[in-house]
Structure formats: C-alpha cells, structure tokens
C-alpha atoms as a PDB file:
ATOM      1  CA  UNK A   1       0.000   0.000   0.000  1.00  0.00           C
ATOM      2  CA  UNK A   2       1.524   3.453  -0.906  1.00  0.00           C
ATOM      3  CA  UNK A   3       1.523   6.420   1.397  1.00  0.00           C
ATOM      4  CA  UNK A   4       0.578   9.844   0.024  1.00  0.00           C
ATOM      5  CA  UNK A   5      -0.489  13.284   0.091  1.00  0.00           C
ATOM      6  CA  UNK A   6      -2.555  15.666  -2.097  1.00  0.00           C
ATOM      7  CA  UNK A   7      -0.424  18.200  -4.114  1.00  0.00           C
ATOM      8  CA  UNK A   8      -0.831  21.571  -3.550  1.00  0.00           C
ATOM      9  CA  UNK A   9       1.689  25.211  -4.578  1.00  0.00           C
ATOM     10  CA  UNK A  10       2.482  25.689  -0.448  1.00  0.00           C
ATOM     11  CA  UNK A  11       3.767  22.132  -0.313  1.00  0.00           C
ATOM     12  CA  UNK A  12       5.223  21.847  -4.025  1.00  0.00           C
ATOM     13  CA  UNK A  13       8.952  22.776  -2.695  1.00  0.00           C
ATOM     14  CA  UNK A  14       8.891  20.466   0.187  1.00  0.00           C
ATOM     15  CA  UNK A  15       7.293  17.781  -2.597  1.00  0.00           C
ATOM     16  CA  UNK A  16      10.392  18.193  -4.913  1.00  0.00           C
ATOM     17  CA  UNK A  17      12.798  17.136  -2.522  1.00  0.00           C
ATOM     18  CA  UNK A  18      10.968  13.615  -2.593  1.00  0.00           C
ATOM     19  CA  UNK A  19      10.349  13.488   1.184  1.00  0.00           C
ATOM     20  CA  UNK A  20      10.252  10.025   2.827  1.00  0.00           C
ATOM     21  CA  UNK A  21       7.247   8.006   3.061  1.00  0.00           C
ATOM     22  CA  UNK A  22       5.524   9.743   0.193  1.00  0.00           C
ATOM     23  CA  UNK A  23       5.270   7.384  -2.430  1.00  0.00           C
ATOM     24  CA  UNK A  24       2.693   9.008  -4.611  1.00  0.00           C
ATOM     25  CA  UNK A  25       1.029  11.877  -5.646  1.00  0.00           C
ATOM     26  CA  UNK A  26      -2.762  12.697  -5.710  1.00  0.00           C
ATOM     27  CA  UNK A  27      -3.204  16.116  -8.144  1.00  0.00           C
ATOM     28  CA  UNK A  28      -6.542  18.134  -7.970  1.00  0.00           C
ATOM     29  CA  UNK A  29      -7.796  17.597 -11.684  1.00  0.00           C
ATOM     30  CA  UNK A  30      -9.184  21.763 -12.035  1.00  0.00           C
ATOM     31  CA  UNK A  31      -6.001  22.924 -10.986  1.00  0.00           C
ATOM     32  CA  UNK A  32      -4.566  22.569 -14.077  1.00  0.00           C
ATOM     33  CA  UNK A  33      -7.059  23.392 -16.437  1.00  0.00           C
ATOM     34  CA  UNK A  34      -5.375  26.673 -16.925  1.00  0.00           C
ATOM     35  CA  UNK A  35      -1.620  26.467 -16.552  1.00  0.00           C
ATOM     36  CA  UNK A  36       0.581  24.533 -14.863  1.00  0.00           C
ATOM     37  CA  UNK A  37       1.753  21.553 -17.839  1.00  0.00           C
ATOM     38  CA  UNK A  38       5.186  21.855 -17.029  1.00  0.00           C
ATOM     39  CA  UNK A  39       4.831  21.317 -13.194  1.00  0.00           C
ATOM     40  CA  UNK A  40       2.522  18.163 -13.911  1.00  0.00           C
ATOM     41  CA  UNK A  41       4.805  16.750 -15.874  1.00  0.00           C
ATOM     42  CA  UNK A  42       7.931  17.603 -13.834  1.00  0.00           C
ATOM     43  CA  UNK A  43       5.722  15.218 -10.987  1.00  0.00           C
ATOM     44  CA  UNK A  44       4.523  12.818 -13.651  1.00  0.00           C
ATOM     45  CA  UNK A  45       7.855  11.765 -13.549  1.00  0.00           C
ATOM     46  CA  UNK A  46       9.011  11.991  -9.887  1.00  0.00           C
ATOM     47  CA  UNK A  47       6.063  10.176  -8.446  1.00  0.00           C
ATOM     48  CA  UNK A  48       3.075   7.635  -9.493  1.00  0.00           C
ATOM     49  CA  UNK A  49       0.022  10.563  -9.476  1.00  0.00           C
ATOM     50  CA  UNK A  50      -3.722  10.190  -9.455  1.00  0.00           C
ATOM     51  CA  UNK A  51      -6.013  12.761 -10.670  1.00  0.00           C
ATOM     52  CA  UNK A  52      -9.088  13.589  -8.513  1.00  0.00           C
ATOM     53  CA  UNK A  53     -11.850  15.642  -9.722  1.00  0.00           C
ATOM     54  CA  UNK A  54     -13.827  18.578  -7.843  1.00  0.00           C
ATOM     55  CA  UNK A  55     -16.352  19.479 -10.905  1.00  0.00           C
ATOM     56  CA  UNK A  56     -17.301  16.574 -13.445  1.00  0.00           C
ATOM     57  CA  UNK A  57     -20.790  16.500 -11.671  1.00  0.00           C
ATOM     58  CA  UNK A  58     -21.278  12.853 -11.885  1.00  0.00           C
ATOM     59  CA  UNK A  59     -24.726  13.079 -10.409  1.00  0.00           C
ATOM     60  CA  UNK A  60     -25.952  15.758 -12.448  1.00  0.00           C
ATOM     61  CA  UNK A  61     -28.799  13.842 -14.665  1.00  0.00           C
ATOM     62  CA  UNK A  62     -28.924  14.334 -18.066  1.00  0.00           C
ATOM     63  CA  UNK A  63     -25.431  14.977 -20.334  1.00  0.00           C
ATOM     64  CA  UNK A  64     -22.086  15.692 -19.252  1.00  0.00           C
ATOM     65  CA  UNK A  65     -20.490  19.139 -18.921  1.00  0.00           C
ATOM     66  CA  UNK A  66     -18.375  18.227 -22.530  1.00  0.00           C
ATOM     67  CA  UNK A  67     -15.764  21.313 -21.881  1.00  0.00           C
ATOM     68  CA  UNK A  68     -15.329  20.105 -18.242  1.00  0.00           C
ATOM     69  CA  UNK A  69     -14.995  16.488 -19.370  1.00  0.00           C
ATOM     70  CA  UNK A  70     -12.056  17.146 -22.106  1.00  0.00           C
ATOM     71  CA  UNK A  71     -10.327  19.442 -19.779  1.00  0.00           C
ATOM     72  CA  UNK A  72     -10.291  16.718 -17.140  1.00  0.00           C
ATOM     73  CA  UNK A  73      -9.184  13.738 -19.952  1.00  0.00           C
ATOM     74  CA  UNK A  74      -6.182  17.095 -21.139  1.00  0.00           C
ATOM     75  CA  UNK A  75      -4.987  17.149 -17.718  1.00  0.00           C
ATOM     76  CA  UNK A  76      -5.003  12.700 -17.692  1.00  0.00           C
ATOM     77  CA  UNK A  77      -3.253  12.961 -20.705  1.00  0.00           C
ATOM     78  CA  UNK A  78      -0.400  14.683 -18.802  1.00  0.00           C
ATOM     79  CA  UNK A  79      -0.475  13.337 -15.305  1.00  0.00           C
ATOM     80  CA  UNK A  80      -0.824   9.279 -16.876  1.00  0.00           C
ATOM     81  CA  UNK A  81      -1.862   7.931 -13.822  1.00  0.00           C
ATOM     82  CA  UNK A  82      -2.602   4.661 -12.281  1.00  0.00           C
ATOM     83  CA  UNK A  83      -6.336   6.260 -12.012  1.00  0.00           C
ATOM     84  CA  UNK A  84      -8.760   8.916 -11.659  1.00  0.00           C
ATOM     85  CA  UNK A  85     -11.701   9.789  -9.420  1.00  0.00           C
ATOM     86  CA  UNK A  86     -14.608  11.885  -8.541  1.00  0.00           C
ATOM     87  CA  UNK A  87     -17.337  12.210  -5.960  1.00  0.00           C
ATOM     88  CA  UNK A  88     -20.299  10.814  -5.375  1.00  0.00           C
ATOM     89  CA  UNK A  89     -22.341  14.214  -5.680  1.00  0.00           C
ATOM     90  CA  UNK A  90     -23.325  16.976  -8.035  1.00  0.00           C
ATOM     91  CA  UNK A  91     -21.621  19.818  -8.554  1.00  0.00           C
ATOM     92  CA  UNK A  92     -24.109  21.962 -10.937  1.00  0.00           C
ATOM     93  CA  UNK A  93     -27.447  22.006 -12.500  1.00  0.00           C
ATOM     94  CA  UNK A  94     -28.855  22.742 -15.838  1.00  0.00           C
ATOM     95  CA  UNK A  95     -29.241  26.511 -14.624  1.00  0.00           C
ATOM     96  CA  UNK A  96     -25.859  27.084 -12.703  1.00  0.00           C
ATOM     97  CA  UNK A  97     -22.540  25.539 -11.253  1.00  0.00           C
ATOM     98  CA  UNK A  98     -23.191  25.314  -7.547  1.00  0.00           C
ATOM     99  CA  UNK A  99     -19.516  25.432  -6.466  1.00  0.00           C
ATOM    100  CA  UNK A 100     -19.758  22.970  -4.433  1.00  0.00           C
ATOM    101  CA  UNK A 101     -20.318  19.299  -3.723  1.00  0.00           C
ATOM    102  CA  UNK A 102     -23.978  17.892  -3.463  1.00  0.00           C
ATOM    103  CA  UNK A 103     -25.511  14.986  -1.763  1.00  0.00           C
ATOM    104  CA  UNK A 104     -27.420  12.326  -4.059  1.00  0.00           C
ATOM    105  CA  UNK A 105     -29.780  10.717  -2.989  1.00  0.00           C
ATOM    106  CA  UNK A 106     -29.376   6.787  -2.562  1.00  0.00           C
ATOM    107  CA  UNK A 107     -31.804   5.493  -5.416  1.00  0.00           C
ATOM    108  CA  UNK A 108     -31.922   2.605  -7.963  1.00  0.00           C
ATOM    109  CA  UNK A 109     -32.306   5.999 -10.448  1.00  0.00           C
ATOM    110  CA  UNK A 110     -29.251   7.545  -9.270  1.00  0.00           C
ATOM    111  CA  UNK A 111     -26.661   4.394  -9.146  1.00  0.00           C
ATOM    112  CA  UNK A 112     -27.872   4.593 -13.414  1.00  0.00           C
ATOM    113  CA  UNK A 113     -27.141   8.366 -13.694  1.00  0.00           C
ATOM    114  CA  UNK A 114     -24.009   8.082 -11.726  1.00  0.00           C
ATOM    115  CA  UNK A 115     -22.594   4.631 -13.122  1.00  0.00           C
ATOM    116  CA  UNK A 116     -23.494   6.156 -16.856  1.00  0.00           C
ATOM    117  CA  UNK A 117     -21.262   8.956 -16.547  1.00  0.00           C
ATOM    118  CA  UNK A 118     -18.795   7.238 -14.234  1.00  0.00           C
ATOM    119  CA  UNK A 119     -18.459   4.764 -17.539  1.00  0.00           C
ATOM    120  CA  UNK A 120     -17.932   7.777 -19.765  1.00  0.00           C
ATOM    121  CA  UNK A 121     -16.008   9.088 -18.178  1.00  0.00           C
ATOM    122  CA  UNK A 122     -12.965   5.949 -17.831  1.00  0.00           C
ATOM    123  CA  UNK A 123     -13.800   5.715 -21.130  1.00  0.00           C
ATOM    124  CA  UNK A 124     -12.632   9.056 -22.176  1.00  0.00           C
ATOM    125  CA  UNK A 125      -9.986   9.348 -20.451  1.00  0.00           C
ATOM    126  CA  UNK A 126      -8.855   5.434 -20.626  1.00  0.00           C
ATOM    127  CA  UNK A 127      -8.009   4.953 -17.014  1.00  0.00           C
ATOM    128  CA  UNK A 128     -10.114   3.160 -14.313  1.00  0.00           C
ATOM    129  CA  UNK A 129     -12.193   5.451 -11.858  1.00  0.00           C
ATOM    130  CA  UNK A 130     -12.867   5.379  -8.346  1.00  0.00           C
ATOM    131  CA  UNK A 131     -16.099   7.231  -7.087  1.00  0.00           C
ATOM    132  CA  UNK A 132     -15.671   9.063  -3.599  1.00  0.00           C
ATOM    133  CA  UNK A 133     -18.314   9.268  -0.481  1.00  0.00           C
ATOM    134  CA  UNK A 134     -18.478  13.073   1.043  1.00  0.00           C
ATOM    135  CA  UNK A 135     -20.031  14.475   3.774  1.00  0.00           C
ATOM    136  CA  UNK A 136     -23.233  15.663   4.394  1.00  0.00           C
ATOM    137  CA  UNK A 137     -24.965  17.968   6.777  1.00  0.00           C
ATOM    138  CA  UNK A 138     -28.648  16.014   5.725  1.00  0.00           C
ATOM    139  CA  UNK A 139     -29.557  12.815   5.154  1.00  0.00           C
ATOM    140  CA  UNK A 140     -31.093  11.995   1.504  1.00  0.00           C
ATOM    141  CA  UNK A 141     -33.537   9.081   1.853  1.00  0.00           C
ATOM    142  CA  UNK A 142     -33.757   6.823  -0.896  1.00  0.00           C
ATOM    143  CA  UNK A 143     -34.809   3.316  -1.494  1.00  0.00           C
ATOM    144  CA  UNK A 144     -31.668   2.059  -0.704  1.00  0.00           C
ATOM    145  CA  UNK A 145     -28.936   2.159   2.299  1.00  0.00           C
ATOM    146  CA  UNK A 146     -26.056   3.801   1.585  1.00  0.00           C
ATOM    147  CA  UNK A 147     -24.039   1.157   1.575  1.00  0.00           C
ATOM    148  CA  UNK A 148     -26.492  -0.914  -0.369  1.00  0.00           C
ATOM    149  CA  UNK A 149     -26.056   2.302  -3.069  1.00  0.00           C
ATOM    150  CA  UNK A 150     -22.205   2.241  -3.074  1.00  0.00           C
ATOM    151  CA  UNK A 151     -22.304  -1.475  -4.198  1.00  0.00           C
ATOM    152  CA  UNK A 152     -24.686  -1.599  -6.635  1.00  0.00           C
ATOM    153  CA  UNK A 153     -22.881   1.645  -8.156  1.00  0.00           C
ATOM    154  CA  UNK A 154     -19.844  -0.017  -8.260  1.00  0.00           C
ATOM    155  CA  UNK A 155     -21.142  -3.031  -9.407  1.00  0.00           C
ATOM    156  CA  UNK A 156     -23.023  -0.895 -12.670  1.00  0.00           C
ATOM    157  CA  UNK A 157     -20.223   1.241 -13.515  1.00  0.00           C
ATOM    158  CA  UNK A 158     -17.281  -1.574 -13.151  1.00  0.00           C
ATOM    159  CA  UNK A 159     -15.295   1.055 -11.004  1.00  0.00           C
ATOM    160  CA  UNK A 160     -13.407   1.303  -7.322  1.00  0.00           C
ATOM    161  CA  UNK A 161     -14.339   3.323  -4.228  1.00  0.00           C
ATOM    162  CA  UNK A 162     -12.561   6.206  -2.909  1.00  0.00           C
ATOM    163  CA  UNK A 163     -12.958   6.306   0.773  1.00  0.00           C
ATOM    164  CA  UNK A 164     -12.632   9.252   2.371  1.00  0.00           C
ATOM    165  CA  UNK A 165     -12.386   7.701   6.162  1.00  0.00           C
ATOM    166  CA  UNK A 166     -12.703  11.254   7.529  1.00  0.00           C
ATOM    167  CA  UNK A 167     -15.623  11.709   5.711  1.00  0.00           C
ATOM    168  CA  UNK A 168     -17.322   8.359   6.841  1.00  0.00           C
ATOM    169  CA  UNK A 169     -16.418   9.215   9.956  1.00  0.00           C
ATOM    170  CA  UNK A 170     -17.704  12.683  10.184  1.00  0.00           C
ATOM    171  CA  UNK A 171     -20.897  11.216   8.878  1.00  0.00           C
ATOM    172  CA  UNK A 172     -21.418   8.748  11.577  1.00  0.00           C
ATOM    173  CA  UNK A 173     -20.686  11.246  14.224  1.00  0.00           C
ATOM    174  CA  UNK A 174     -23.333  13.639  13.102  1.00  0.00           C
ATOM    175  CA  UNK A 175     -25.779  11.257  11.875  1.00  0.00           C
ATOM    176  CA  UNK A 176     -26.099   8.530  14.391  1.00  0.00           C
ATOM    177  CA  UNK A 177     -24.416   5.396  12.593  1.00  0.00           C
ATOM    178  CA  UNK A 178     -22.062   2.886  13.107  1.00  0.00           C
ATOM    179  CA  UNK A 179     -18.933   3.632  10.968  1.00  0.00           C
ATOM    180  CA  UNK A 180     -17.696  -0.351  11.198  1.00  0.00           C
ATOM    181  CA  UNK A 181     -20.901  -1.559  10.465  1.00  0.00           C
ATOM    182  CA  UNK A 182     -21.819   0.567   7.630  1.00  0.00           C
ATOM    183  CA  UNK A 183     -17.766  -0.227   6.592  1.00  0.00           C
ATOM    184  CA  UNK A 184     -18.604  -4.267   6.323  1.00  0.00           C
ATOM    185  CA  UNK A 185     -21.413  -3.963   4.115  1.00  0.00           C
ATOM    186  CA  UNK A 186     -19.342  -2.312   1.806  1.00  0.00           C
ATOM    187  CA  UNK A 187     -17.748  -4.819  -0.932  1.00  0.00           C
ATOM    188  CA  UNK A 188     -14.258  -4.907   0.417  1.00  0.00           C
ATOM    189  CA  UNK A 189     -12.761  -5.727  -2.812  1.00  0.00           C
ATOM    190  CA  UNK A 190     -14.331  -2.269  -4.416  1.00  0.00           C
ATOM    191  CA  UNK A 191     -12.178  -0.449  -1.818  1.00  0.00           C
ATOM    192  CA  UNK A 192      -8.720   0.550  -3.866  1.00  0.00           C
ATOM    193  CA  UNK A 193      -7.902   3.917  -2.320  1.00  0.00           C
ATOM    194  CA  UNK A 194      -8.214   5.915   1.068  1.00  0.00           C
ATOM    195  CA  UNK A 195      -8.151   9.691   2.067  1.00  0.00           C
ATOM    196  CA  UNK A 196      -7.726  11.015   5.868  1.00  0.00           C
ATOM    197  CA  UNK A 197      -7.512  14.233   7.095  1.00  0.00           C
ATOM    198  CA  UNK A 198      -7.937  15.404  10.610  1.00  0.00           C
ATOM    199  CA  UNK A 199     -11.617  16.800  11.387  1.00  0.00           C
ATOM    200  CA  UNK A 200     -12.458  20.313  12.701  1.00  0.00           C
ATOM    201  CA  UNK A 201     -15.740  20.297  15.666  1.00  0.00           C
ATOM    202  CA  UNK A 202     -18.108  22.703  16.487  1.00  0.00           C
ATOM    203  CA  UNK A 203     -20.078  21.953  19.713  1.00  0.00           C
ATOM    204  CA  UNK A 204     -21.564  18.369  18.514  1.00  0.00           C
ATOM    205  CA  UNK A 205     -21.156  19.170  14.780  1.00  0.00           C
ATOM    206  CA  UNK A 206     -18.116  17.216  12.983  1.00  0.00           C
ATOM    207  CA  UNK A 207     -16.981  18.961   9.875  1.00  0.00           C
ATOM    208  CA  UNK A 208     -14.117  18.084   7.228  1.00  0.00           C
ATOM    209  CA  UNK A 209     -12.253  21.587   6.777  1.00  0.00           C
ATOM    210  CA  UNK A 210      -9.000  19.716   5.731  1.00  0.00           C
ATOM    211  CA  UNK A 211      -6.719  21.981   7.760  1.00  0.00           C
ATOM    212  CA  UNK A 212      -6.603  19.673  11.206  1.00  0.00           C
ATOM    213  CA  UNK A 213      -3.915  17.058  11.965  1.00  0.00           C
ATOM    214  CA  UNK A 214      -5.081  13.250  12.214  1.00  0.00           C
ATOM    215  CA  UNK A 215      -6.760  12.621  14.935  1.00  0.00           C
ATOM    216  CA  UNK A 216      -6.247   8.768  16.977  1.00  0.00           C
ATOM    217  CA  UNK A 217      -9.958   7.877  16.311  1.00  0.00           C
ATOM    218  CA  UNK A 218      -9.823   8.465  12.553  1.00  0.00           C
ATOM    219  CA  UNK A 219      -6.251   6.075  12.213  1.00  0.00           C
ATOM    220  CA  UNK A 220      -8.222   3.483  14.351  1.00  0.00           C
ATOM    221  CA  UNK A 221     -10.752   3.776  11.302  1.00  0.00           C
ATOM    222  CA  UNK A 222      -8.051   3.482   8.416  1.00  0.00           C
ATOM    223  CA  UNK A 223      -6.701   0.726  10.099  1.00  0.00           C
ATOM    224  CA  UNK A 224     -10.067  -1.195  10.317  1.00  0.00           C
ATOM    225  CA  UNK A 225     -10.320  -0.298   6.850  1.00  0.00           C
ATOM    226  CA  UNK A 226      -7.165  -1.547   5.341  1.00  0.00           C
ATOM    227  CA  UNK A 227      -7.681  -4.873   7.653  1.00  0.00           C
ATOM    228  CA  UNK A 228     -10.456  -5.150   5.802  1.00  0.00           C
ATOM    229  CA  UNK A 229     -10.132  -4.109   1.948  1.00  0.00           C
ATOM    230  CA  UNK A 230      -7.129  -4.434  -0.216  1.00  0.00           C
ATOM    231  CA  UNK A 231      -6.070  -0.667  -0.513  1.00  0.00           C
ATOM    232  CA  UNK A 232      -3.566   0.234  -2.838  1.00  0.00           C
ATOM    233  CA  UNK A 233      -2.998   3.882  -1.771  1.00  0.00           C
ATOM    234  CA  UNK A 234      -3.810   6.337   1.455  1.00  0.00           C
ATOM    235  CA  UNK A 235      -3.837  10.058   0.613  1.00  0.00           C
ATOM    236  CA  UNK A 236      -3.228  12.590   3.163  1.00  0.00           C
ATOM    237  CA  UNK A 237      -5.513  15.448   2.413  1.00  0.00           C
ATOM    238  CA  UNK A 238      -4.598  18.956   3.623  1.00  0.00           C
ATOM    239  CA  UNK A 239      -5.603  21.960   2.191  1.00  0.00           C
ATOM    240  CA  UNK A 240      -5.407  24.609   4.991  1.00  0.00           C
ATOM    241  CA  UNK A 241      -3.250  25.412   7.579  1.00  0.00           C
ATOM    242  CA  UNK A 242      -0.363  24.106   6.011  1.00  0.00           C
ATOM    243  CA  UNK A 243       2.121  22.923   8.867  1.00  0.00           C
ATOM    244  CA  UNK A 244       6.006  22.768   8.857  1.00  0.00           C
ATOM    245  CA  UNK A 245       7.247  19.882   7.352  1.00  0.00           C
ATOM    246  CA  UNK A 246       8.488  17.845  10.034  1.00  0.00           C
ATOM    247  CA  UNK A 247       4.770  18.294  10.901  1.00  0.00           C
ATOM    248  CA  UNK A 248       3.607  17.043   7.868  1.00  0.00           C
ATOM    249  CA  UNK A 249       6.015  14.102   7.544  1.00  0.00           C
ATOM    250  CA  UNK A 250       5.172  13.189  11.116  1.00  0.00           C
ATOM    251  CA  UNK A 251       1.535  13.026   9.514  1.00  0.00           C
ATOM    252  CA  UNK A 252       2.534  10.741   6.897  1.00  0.00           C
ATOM    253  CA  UNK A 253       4.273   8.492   9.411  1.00  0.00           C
ATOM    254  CA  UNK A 254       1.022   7.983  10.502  1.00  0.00           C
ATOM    255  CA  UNK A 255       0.101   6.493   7.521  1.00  0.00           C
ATOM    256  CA  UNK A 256       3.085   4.840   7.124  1.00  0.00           C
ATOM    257  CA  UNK A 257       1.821   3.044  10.536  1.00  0.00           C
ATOM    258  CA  UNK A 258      -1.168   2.152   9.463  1.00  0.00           C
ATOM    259  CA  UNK A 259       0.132   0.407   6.576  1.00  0.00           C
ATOM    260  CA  UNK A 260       2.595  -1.549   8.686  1.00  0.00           C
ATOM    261  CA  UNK A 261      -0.125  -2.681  11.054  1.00  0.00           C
ATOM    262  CA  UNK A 262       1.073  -0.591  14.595  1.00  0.00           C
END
C-alpha cells in the first residue's frame, strides 16, 4: 500500500525534494485546467500521481459538462496515472454551477445516472475510476442504504471506491451510525484507495475543513479499513493550515503506521 499526500503550490517545494514516506502523488484535476503543464509533468515523472476531480458533476442527470470532461481527460493525458476519481455528488445544475459538492440521494435511479457517466467518463480518459463518499450535513432518503447504493454503483459502472475515512467518519458522528458496520457492508474488494484528514468540531457538529492534523480515532478507522479491503494507496488530504514539514512528515508516518499494522 503506498503512502501519500494531495499536491498543492504551499507544499510543491517540500514535494520536490521527494520526502520520505511519500510514495505518490494525488493532483486536484481543475487545478490545471489553466496552466501549470510543465509542473505536472515535472511530478509525472518523480512520483506515481492520481487525478481527482472537484467538478465533473457525476450526479448531475442528463449529459455531461463536454468542456469540463475534455479538460479533465487534457490534464489525464499529462499526469498518466494509475487512475482517476470523482465524488459521489453533483456539482451543478442545468441553470448554474453550484460550487460545491452535493448529496445524491441513494436510489436505484441515481446508481444509473451516476454509473453512466462514471463509464464515460474511464472511457474518455482510458483509465479506471474510483467514485468518492463526502459528507453531508442532511440525510437523503432513498430506497436504498447507503451502503447498499455504493455497491450496486460499483457493481453498474465496473469502477473502485474512494474512501474518504474522515468523511465516513464525520458522517457517523453527526448522523447517528455505526462507521464499522456501515464499513462491512461495503464490498471490500471495491475499496482501492483511502483519504484522511484530521476533522475540525463545532459543539456536537463534525466537519471536514482539511486543515486539522489526524486525529487517533480516525487512524483506528483506516486501520479497520485496510484490515479489511485491499487498498492500494492512502492520501493525506490537507488543504489549509499548512504545517512545517516535520509536521507534515510526522503526519505521513502515521500512515506509514497504518500500513505496517502498529
């Protein structure tokens, strides 16, 4: 299992130096739509990378956003990595891009909307995809559990999960579930990559601002997780409140831990 972290300009000079314990290299797809080749390339070649999407709108019904969609498979192109991913969400609707990511609700009608375009889009851009839970301050109800809906998307569009343990975490915390029971009705063998990232709290609300270190509770969950599933990769994901380096490679030590089971 490789350890890594997500890419991003206040880390890039620490990144070139090809700390230890990061083994690969998760880029933000719509952060090179508009600049930036030579720098993809220049990590194309230092590390194995995976491109993760913010805007494809996989649960958008209807067709895809086509400029979106050939910007992400340009970008691809570059980066040539082991695979790609998006969320499990929608991102825009026919009158506006919402800017943000949007529960779906857990239906037989969404795993086709979302497994359609899921299958376009690994076609497009020739790579397998991965399809990512996220957090949510409501629950959508739906004919289906949520777990029940992960499977039988995976199982229609032929593609992986992205686990974001924070996120499943978060979710149990603020709506009342068990995160290891909702983990083992998941189909372990969908389960190829992981992201963590410590969580921020509010009184009894959990929220994922991606600027916290990793807290004990959430490696307890990546480690029942990778007992569990096969996982290829664990991504550190940090966007804010960038810490010193030693900071951050103490962070991926962490996930160098997990991996080695202590």
């Amino acid at each position: 299992m490789k350890t890594g972290i997500g890419y991003r300009r206040e880390i890039s000079a620490w990144l070139e130096s090809q700390p230890a314990g990061v083994d690969c290299l998760e880029i933000t797809a719509e952060h090179f739509f508009h600049g930036g080749e030579e720098q993809l390339v220049r990590l194309a070649n230092k590390f194995p990378l995976f491109v993760h999407g913010l805007g494809l709108s996989l649960g958008t019904p209807g067709a895809m956003d086509v400029e979106h969609l050939e910007q992400f498979a340009r970008v691809v192109r570059m980066a040539n990595p082991d695979w790609i991913s998006d969320h499990i969400a929608f991102t825009r609707t026919a009158e506006a891009n919402l800017g943000h990511l949007n529960p779906v609700p857990p239906t037989r009608e969404m795993v086709k909307i979302i497994s359609d375009h899921t299958r376009e889009v690994s076609e497009r851009c020739g790579k397998p995809m991965l399809l990512e839970n996220i957090t949510s301050h409501i629950q959508l109800a739906g004919d289906l559990s949520e777990p029940e809906f992960l499977n039988q998307l995976c199982e229609r569009a032929n593609c992986g999960l992205l686990l974001d343990v924070t996120n499943l975490f978060i979710n149990s915390r603020n709506h009342g579930f068990d995160a290891l029971k909702w983990l083992h009705e998941i189909e372990p063998r969908r389960i190829v990559q992981l992201h963590i990232v410590g969580y921020a709290r509010a009184g009894e609300r959990y929220t994922d601002s991606h600027a916290q270190p990793i807290q004990e509770e959430l490696i307890e969950l990546a480690r029942a997780v990778v007992d569990y599933a096969p996982v290829q990769a664990i991504i550190l994901e940090r966007d804010e409140d960038f810490p010193a380096t030693a900071e951050l490679e103490l962070e991926i030590a962490k996930l160098q831990r997990i991996r080695g089971g202590n």
